[in-house]
Structure formats: structure tokens, C-alpha cells
PDB file of N, CA and C in Angstrom:
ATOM      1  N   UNK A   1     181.051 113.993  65.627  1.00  0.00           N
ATOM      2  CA  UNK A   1     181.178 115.338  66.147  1.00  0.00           C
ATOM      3  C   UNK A   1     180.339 115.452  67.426  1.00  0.00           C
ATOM      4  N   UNK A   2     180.967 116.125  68.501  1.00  0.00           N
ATOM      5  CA  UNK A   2     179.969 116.170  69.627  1.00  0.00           C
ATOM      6  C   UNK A   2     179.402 117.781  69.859  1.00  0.00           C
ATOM      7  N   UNK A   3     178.550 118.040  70.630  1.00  0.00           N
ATOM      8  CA  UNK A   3     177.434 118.958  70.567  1.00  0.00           C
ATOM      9  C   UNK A   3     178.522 120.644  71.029  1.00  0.00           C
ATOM     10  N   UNK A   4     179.303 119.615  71.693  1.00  0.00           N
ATOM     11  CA  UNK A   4     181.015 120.497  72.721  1.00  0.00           C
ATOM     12  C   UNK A   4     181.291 121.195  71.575  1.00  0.00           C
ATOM     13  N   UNK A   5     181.550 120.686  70.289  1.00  0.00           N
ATOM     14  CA  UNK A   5     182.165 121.408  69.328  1.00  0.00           C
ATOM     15  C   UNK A   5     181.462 122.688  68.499  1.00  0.00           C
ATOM     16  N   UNK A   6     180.371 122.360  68.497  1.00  0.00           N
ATOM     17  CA  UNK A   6     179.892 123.019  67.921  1.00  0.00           C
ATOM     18  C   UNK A   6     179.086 124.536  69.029  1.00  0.00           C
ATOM     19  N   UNK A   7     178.627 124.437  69.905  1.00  0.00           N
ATOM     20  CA  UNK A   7     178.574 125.183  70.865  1.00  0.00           C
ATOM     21  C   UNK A   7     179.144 126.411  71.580  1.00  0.00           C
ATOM     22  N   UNK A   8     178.995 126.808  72.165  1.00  0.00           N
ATOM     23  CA  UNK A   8     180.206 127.693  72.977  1.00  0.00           C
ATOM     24  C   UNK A   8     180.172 126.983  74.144  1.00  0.00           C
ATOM     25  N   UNK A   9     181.344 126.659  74.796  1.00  0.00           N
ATOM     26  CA  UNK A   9     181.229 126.294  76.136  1.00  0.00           C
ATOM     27  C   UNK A   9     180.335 126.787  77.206  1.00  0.00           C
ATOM     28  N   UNK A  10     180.065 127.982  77.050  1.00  0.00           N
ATOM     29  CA  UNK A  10     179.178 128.545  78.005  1.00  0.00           C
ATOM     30  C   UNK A  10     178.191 128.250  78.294  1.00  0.00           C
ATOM     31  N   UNK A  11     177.031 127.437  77.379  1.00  0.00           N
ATOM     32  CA  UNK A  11     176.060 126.818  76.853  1.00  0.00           C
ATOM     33  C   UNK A  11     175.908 125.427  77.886  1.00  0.00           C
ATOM     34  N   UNK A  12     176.985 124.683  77.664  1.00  0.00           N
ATOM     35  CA  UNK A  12     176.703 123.887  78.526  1.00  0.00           C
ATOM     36  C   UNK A  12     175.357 123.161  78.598  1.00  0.00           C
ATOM     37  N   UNK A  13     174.851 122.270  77.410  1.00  0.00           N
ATOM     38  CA  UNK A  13     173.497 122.227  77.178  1.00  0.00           C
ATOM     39  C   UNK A  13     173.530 121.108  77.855  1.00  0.00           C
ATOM     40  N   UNK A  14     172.669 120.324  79.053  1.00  0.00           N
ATOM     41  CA  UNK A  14     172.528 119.044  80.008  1.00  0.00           C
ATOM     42  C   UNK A  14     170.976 118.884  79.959  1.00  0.00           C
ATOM     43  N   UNK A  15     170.136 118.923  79.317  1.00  0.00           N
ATOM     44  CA  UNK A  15     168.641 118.917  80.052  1.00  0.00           C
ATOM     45  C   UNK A  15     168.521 117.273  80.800  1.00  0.00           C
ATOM     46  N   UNK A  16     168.012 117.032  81.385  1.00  0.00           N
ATOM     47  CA  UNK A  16     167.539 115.687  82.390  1.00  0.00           C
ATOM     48  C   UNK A  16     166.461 115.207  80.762  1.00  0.00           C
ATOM     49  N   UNK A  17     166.133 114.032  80.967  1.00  0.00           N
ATOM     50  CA  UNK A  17     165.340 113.421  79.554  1.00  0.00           C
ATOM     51  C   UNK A  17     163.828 113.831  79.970  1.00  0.00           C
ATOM     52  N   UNK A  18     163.296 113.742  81.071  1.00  0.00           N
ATOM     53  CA  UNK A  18     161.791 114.467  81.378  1.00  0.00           C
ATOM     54  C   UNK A  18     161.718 115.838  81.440  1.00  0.00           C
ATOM     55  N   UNK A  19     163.068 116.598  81.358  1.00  0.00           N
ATOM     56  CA  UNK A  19     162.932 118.466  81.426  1.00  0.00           C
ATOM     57  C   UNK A  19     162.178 118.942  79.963  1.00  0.00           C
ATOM     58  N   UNK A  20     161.045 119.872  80.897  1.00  0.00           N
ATOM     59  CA  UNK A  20     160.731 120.537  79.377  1.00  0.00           C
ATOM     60  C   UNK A  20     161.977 121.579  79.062  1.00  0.00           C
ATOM     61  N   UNK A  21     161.921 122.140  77.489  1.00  0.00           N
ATOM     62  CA  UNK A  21     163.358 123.300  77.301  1.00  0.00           C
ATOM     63  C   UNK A  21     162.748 124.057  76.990  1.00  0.00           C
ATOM     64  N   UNK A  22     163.630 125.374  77.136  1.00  0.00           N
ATOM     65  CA  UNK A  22     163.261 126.549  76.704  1.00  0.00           C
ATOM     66  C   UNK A  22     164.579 126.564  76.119  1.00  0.00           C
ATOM     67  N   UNK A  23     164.592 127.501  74.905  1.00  0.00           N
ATOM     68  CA  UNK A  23     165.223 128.587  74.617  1.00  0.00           C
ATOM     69  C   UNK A  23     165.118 129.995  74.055  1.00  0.00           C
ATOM     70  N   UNK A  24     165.670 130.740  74.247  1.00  0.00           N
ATOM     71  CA  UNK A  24     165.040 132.136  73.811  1.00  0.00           C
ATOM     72  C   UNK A  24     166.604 132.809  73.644  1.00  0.00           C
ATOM     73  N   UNK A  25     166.408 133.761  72.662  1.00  0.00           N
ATOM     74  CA  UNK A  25     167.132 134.870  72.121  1.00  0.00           C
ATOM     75  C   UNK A  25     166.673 135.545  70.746  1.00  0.00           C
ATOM     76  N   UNK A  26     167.261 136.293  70.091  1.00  0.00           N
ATOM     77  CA  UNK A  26     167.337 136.961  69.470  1.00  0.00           C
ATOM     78  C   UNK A  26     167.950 136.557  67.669  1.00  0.00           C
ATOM     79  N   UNK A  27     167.840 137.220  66.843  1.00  0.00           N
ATOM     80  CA  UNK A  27     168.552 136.825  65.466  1.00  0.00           C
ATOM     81  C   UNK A  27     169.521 136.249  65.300  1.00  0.00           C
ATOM     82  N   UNK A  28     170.233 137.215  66.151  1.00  0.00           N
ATOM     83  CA  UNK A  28     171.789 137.193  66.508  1.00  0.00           C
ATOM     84  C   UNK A  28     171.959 135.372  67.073  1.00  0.00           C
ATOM     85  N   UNK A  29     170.882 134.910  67.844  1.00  0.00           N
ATOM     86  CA  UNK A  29     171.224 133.804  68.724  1.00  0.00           C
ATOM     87  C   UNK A  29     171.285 132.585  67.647  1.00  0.00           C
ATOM     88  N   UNK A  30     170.088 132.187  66.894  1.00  0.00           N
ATOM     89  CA  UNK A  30     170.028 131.825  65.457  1.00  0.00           C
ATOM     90  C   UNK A  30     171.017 130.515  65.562  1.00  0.00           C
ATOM     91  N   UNK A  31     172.455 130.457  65.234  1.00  0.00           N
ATOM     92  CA  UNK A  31     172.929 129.628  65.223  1.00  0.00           C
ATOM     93  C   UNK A  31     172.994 128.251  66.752  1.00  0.00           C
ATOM     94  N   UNK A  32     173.286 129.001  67.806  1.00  0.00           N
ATOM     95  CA  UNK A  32     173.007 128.419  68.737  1.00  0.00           C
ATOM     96  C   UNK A  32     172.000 127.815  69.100  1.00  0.00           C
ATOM     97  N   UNK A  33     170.508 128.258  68.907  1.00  0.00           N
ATOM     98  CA  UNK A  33     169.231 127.762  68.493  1.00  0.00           C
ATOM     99  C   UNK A  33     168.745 126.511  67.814  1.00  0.00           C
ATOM    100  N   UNK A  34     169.622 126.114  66.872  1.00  0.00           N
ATOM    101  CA  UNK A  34     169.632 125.698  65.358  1.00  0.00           C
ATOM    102  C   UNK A  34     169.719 124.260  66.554  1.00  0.00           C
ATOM    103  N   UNK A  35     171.725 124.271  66.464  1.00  0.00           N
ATOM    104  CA  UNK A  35     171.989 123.328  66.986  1.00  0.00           C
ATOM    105  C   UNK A  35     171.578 123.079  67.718  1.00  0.00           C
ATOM    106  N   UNK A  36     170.952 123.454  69.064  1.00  0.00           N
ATOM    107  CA  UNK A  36     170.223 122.632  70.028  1.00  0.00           C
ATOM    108  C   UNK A  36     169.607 121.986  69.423  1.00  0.00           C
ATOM    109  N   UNK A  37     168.581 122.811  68.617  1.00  0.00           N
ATOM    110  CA  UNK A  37     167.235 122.121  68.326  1.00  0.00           C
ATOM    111  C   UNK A  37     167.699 120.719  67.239  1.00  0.00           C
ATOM    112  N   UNK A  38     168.970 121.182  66.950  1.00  0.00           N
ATOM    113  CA  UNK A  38     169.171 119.697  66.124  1.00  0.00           C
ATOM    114  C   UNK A  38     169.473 118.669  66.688  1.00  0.00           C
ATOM    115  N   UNK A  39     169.790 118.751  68.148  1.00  0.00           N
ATOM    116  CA  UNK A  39     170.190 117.705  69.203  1.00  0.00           C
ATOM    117  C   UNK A  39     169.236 117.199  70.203  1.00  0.00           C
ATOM    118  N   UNK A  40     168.054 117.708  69.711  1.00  0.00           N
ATOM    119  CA  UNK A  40     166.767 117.403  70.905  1.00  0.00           C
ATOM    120  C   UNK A  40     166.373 116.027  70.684  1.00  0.00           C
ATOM    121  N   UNK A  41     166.334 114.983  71.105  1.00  0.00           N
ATOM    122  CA  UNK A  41     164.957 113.353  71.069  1.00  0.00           C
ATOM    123  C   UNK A  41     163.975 114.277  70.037  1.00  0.00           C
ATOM    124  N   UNK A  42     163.321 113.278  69.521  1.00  0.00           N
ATOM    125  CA  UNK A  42     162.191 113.232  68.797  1.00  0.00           C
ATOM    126  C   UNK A  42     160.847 113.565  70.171  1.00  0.00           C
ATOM    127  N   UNK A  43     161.355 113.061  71.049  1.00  0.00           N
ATOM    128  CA  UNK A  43     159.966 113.371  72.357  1.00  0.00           C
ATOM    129  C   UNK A  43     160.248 114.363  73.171  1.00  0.00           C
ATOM    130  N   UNK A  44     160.925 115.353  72.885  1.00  0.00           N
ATOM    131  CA  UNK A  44     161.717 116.700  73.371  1.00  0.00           C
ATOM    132  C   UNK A  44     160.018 117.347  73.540  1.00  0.00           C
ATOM    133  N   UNK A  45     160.142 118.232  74.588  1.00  0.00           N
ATOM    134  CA  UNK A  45     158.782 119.213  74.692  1.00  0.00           C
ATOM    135  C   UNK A  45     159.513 120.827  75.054  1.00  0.00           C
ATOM    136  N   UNK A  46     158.747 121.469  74.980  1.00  0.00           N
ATOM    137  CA  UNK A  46     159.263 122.534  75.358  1.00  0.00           C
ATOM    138  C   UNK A  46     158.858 124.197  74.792  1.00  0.00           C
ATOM    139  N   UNK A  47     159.660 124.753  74.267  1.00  0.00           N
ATOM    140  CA  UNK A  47     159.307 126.124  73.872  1.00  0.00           C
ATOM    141  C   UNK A  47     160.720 126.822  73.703  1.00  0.00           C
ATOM    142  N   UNK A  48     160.530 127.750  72.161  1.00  0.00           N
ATOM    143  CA  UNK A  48     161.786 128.197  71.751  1.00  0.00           C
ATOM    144  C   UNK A  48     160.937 129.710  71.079  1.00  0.00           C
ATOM    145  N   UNK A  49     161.906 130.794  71.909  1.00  0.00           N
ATOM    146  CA  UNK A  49     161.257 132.155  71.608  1.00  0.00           C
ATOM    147  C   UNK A  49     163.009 132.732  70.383  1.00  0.00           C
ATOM    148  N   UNK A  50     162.210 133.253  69.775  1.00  0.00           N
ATOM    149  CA  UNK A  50     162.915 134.107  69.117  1.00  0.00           C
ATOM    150  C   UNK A  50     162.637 135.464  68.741  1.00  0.00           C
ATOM    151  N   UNK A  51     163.154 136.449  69.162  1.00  0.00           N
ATOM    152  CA  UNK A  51     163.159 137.940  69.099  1.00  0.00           C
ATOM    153  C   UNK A  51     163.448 138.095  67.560  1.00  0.00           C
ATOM    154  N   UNK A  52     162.921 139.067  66.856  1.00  0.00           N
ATOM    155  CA  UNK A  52     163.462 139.764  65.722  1.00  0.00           C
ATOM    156  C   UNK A  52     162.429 141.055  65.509  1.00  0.00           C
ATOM    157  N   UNK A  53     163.688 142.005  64.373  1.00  0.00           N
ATOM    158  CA  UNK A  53     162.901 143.325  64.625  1.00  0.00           C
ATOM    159  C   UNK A  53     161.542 143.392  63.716  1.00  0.00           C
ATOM    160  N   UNK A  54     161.117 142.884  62.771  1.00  0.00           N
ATOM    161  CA  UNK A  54     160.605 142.970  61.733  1.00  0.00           C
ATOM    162  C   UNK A  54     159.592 141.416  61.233  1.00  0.00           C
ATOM    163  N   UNK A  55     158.595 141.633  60.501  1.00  0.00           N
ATOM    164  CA  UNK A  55     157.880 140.606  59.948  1.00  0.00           C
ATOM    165  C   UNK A  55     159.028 139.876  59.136  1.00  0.00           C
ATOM    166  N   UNK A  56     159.285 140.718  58.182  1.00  0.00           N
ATOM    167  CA  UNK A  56     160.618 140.155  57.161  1.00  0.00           C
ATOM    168  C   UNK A  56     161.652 139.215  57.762  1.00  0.00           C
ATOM    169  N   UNK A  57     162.080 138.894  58.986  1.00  0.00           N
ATOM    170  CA  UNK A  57     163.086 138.181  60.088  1.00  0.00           C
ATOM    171  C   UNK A  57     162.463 136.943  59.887  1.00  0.00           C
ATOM    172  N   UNK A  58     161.479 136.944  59.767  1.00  0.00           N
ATOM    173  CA  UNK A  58     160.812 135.637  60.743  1.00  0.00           C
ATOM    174  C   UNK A  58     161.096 134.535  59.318  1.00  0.00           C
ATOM    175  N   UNK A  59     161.023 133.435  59.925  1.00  0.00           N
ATOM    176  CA  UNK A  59     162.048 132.508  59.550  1.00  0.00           C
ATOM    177  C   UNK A  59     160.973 131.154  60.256  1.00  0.00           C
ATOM    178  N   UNK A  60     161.797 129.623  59.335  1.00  0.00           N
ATOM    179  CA  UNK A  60     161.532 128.549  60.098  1.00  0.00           C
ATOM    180  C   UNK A  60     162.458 128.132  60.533  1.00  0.00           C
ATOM    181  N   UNK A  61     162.443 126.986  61.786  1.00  0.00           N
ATOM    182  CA  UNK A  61     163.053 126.844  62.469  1.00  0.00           C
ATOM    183  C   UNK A  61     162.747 124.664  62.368  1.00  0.00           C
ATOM    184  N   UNK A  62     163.288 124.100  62.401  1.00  0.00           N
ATOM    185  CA  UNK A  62     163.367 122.527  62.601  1.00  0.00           C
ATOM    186  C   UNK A  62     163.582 122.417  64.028  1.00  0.00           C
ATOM    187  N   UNK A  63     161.958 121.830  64.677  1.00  0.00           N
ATOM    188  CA  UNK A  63     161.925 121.426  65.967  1.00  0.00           C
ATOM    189  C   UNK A  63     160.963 119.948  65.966  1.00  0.00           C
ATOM    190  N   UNK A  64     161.784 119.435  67.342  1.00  0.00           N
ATOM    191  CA  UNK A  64     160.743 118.261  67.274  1.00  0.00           C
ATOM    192  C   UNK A  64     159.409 118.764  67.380  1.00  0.00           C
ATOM    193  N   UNK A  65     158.609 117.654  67.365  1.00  0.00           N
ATOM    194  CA  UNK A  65     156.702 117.876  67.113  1.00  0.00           C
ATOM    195  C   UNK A  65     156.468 118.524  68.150  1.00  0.00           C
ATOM    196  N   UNK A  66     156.535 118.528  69.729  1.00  0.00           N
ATOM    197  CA  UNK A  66     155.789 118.857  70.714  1.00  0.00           C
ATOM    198  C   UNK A  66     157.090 120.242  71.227  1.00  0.00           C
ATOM    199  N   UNK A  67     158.159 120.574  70.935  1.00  0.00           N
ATOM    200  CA  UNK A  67     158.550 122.155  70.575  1.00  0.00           C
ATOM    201  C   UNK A  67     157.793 123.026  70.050  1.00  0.00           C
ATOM    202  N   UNK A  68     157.410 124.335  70.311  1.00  0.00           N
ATOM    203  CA  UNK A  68     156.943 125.116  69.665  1.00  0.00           C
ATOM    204  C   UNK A  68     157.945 126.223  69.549  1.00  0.00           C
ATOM    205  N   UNK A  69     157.370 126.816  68.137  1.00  0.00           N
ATOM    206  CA  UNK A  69     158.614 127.731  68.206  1.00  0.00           C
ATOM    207  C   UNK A  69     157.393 128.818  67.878  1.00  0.00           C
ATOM    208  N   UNK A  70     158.209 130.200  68.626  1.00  0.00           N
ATOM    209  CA  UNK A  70     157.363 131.231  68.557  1.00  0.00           C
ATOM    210  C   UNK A  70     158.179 132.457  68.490  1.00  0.00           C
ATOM    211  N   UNK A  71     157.849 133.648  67.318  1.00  0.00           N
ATOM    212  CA  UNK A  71     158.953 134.507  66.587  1.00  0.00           C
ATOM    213  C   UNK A  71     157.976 135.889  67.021  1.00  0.00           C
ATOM    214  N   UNK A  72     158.651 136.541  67.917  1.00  0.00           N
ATOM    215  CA  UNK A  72     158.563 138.007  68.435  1.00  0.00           C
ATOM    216  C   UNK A  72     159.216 138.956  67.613  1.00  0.00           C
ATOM    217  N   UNK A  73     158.337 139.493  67.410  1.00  0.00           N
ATOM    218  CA  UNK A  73     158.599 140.985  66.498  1.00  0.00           C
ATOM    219  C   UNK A  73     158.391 142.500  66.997  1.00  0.00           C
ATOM    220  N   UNK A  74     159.330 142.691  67.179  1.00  0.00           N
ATOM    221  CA  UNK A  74     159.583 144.192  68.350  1.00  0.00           C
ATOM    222  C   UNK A  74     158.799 145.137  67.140  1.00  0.00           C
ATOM    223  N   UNK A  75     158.552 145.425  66.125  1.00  0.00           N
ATOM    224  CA  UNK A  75     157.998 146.341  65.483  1.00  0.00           C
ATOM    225  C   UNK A  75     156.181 146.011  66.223  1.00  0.00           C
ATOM    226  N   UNK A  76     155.655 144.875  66.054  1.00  0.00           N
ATOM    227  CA  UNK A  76     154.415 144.872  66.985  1.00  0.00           C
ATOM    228  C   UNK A  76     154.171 144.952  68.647  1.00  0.00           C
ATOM    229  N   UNK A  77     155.330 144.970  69.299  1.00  0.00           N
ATOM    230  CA  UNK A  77     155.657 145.355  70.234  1.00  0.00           C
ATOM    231  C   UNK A  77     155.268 144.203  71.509  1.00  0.00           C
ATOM    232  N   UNK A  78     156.157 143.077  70.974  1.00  0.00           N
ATOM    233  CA  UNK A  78     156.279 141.923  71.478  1.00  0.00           C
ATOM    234  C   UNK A  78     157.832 141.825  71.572  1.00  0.00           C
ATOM    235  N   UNK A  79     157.824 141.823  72.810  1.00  0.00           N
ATOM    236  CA  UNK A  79     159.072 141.914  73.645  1.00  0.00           C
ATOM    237  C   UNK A  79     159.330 140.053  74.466  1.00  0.00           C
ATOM    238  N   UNK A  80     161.230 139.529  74.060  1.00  0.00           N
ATOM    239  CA  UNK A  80     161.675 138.443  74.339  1.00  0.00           C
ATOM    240  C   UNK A  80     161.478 137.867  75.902  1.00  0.00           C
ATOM    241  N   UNK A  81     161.649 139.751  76.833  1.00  0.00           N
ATOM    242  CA  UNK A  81     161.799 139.019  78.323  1.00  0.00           C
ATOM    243  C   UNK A  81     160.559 138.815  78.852  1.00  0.00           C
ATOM    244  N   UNK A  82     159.349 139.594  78.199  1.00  0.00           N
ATOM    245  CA  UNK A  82     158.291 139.642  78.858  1.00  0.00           C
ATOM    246  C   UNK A  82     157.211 137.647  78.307  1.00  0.00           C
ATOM    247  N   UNK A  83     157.715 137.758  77.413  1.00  0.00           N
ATOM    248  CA  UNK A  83     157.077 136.761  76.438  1.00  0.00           C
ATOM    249  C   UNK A  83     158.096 135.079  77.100  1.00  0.00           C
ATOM    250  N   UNK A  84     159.081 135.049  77.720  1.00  0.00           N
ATOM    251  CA  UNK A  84     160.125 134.145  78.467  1.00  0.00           C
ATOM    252  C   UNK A  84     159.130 134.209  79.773  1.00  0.00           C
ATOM    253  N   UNK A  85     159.205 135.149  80.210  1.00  0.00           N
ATOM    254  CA  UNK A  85     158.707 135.334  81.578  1.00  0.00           C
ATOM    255  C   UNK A  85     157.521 134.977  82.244  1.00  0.00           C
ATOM    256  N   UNK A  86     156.219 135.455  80.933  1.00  0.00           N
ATOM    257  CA  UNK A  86     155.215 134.935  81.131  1.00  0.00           C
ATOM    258  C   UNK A  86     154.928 133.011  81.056  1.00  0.00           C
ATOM    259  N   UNK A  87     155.633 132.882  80.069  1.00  0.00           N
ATOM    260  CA  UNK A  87     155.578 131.058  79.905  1.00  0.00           C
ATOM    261  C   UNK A  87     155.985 130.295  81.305  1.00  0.00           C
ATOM    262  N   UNK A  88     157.229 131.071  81.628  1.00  0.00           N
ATOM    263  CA  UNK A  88     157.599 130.290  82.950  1.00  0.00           C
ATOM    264  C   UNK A  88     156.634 130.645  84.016  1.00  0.00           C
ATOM    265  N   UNK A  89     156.205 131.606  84.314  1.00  0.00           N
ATOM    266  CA  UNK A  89     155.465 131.205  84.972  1.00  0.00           C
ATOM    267  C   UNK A  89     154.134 130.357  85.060  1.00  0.00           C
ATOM    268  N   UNK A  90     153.570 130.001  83.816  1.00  0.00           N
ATOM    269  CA  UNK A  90     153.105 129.339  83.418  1.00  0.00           C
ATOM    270  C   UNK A  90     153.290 127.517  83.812  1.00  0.00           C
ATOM    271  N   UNK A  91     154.573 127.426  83.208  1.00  0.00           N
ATOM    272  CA  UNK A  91     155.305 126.301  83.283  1.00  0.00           C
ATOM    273  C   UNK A  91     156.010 126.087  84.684  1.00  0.00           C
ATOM    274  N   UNK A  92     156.433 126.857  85.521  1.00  0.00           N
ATOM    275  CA  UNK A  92     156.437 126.571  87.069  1.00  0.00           C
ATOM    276  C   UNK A  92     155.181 126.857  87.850  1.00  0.00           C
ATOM    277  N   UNK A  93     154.118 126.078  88.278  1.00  0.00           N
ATOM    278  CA  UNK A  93     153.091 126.481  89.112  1.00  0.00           C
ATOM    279  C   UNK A  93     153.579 126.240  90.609  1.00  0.00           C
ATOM    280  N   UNK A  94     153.266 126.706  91.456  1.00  0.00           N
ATOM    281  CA  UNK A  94     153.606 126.445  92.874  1.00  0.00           C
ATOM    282  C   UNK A  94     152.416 125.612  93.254  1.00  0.00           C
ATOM    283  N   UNK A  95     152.951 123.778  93.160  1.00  0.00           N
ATOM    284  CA  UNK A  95     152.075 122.844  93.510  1.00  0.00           C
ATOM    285  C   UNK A  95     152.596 121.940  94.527  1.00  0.00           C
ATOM    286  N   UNK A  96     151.419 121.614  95.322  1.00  0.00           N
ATOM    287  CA  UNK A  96     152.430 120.566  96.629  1.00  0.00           C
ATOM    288  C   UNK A  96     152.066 119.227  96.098  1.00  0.00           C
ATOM    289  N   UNK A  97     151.914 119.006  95.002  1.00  0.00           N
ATOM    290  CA  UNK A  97     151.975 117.635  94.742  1.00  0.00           C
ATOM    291  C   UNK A  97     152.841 117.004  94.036  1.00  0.00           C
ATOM    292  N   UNK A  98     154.268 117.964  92.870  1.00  0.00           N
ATOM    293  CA  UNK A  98     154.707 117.661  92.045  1.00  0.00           C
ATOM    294  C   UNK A  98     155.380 118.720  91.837  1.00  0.00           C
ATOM    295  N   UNK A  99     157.191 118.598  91.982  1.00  0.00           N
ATOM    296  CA  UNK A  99     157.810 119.289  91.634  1.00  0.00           C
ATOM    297  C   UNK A  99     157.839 119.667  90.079  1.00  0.00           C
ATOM    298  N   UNK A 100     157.316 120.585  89.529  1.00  0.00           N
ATOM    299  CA  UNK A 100     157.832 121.582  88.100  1.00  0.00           C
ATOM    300  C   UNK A 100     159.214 121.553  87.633  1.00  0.00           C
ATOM    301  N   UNK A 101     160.196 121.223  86.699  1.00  0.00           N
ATOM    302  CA  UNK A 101     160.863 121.313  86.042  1.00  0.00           C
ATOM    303  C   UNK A 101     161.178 121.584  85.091  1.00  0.00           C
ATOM    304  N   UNK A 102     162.042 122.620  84.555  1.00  0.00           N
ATOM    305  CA  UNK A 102     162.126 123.239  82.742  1.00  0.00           C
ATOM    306  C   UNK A 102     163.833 122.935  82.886  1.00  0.00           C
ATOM    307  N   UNK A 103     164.495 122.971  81.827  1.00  0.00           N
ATOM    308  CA  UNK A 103     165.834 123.163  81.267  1.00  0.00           C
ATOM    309  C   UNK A 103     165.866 124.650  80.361  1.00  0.00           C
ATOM    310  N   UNK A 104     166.891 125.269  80.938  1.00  0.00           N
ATOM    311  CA  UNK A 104     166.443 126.498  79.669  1.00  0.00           C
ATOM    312  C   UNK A 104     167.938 127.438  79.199  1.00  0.00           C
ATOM    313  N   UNK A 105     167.740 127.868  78.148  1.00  0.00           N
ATOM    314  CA  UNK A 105     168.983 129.265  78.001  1.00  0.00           C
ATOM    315  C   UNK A 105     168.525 130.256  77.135  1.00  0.00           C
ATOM    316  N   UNK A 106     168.654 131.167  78.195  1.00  0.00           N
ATOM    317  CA  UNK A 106     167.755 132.525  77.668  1.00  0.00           C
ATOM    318  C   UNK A 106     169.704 133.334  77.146  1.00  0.00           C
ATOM    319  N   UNK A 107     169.459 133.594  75.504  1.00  0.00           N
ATOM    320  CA  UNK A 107     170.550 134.439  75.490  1.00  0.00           C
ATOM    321  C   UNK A 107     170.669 135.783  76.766  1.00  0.00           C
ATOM    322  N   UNK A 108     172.456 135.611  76.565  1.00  0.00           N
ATOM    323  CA  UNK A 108     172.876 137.045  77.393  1.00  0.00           C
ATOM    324  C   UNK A 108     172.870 136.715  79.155  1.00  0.00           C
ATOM    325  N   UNK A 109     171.959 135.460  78.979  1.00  0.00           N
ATOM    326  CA  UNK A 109     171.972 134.681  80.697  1.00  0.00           C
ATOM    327  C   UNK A 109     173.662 133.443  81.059  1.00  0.00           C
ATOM    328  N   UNK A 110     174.075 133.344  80.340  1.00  0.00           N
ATOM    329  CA  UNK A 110     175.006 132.967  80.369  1.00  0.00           C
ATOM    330  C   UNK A 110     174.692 131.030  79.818  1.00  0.00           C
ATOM    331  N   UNK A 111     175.528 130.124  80.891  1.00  0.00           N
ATOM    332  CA  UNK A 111     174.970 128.656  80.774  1.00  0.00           C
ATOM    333  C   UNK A 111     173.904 128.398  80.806  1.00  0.00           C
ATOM    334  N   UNK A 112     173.475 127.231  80.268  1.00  0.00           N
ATOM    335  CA  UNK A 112     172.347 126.812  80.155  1.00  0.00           C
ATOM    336  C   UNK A 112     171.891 126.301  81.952  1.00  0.00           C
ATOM    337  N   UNK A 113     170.948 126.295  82.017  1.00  0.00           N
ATOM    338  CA  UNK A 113     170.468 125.732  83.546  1.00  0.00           C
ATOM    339  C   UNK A 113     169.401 125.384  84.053  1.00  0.00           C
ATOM    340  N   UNK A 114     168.902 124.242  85.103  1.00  0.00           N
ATOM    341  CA  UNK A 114     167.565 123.836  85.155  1.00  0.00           C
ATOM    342  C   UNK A 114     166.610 125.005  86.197  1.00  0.00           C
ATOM    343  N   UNK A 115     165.266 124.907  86.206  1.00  0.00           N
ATOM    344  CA  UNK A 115     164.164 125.883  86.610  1.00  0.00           C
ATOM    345  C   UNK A 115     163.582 124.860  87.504  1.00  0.00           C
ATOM    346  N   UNK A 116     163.450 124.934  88.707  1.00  0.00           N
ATOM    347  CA  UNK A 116     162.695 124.224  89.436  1.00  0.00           C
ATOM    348  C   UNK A 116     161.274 125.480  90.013  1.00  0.00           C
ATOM    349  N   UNK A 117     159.822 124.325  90.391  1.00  0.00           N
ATOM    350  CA  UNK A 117     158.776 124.872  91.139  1.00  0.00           C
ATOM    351  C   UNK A 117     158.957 125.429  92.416  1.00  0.00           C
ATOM    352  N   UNK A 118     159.998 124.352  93.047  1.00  0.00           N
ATOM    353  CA  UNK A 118     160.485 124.644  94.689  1.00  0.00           C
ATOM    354  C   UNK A 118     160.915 125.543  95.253  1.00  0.00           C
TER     355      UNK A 118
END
């Protein structure tokens, strides 16, 4: 079975083998989530946000070792875009020695796509 099938086309998941990943969405996203994360290398790095309304949502998730997964709960008032937003910038620094690279798909953004420092 290939990753095509199971996916939505839109997704379009390509990361380069040195891209860190992101993904982020919501409950709803859940399945799409899953499968990536079931298709990552064992040396995958990266970061996977998940929105939900409630303590009760939160859930585990199967990621490689150096993935972290991290579960936002709008009742404490931890919000998906602000909590995406802050990491990347994090994870893109504006350096003249070394271009920054992420792979990422933030639900509701459409295809998946790479993040450059430049």
C-alpha cells in the first residue's frame, strides 16, 4: 500500500530526509496525523501540535523518539496558530551561516510544503 492511498492528495507529504516536520491540526485532523507519523524513519525529528477542546481529548499519539508531540487544549487557552507560530520561529532563525529548513502541514493550509530561513 502506498502513503497516496491512504492520504488525501492534497497532502502531498515529500519531506527531504534532513527536513525537520511539523504537523499541526486539530481532532478532526487525527487520522491524517496518524498516518504520517506512521510513515516517518525512525531518525525523523520534528514537532506535531494537536488542538483539542478539553483535557478529556488528549490522547497518545505513536511518534518516532526525537518527534514530540504536544496536545493544546483551548479550555486552558492554548491556541494551535499561536503555539505553530511560535516554534517556527524558533526553528527558522535568520542565520548567515546555514540555511534553516522544516517540512510541514498545518491543517486548513492546504499541501504539505517546505519552510526555508532565506
Amino acid at each position: 500500500m502506498l502513503l497516496s492511498d491512504l492520504l488525501p492528495a492534497t497532502i502531498a507529504w515529500q519531506p527531504a530526509e534532513r527536513d525537520v516536520v511539523l504537523l499541526a491540526g486539530t481532532r478532526e485532523d487525527l487520522p491524517v496525523i496518524e498516518t504520517v507519523l506512521a510513515t516517518l524513519p525512525a531518525k525523523a525529528r520534528g514537532r506535531v501540535f494537536v488542538e483539542v477542546e478539553t483535557d478529556a481529548e488528549v490522547g497518545e499519539l505513536a511518534a518516532p523518539g526525537r518527534v514530540c508531540v504536544t496536545w493544546l487544549v483551548r479550555q486552558r487557552g492554548q491556541e494551535l496558530r499561536r503555539s505553530v507560530d511560535a516554534w517556527v520561529s524558533e526553528m527558522l532563525p535568520v542565520s548567515f551561516d546555514r540555511e534553516h529548513r522544516l517540512y510541514a502541514w498545518i491543517a486548513g493550509s492546504g499541501t504539505a510544503h517546505a519552510l526555508t530561513s532565506d
